[in-house]
Protein backbone atom coordinates (compact mmCIF):
# COMPACT_ATOMS: atom_id res chain seq x y z
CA UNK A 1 16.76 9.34 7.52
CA UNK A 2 16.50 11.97 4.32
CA UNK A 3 16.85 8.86 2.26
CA UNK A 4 13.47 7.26 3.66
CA UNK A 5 11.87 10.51 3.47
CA UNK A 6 13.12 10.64 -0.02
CA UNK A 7 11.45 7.39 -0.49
CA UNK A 8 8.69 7.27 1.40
CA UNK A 9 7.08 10.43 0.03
CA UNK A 10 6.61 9.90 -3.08
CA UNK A 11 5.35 6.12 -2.52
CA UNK A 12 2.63 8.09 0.08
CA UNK A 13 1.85 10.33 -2.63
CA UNK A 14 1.33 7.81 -5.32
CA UNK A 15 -0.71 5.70 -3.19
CA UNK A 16 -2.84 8.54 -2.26
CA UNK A 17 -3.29 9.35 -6.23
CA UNK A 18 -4.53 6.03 -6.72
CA UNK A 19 -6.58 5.58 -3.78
CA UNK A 20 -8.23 9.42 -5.20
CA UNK A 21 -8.97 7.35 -8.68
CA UNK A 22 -10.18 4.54 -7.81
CA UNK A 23 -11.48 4.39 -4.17
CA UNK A 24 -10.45 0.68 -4.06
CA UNK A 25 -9.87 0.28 -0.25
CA UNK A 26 -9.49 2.03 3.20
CA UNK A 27 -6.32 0.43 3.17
CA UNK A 28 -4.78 2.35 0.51
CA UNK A 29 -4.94 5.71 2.40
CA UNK A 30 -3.87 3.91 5.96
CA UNK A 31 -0.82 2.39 4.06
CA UNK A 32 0.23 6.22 2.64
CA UNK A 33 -0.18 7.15 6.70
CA UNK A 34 2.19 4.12 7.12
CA UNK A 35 4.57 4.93 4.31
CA UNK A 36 5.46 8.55 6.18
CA UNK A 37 6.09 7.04 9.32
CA UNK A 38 9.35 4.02 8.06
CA UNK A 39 11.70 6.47 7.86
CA UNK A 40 11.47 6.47 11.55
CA UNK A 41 12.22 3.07 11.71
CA UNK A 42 15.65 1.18 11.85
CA UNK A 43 15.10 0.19 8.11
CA UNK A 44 13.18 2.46 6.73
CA UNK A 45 13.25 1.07 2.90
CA UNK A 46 12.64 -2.68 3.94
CA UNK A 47 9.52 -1.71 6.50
CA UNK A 48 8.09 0.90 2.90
CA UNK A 49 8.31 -2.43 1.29
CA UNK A 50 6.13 -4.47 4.12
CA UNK A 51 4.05 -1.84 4.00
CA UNK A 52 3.40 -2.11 0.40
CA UNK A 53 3.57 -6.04 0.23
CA UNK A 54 0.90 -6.04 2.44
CA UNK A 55 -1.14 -3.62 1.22
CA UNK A 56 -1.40 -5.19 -1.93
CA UNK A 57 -2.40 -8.15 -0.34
CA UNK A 58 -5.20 -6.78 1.56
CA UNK A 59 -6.66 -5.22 -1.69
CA UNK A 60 -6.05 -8.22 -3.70
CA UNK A 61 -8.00 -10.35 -1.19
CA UNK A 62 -10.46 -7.96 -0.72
CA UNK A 63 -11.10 -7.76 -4.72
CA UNK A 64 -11.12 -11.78 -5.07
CA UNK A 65 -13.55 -12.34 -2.97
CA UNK A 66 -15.12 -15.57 -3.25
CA UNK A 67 -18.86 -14.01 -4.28
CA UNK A 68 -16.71 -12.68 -7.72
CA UNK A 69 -14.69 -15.61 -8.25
CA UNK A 70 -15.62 -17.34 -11.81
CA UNK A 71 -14.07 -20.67 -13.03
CA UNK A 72 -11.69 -18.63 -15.71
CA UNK A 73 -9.70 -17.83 -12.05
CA UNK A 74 -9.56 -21.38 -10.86
């Protein structure tokens, strides 16, 4: 468990600092909550990384929306 912890925090913390720069999504913060509760979990390094993998992907698809979309991303 002190090695998720050991993990975990400082993943929270960094997603925190870049949610406080640049305010890109609710997500962000939500995922940090998320990131302090897998140590709690079976497998605490391999649920961080769902965590994160799917963060990013909300934020991603959130920033490409299709409005914003010009034919240099096609």
């Amino acid at each position: 468990m002190r090695v998720g912890f050991a993990l975990a925090v400082p993943v929270a913390v960094c997603l925190v600092a870049v949610w406080a720069l640049h305010r890109v999504s609710v997500a962000v913060p939500v995922a940090a909550v998320l990131a302090l509760l897998t140590p709690l979990t079976p497998a605490p390094v391999e649920s961080l990384a769902v965590v994160l993998v799917a963060t990013t992907a909300v934020v991603v698809s959130l920033r490409r929306s299709p409005a914003r979309r010009t034919t240099a991303d096609i």
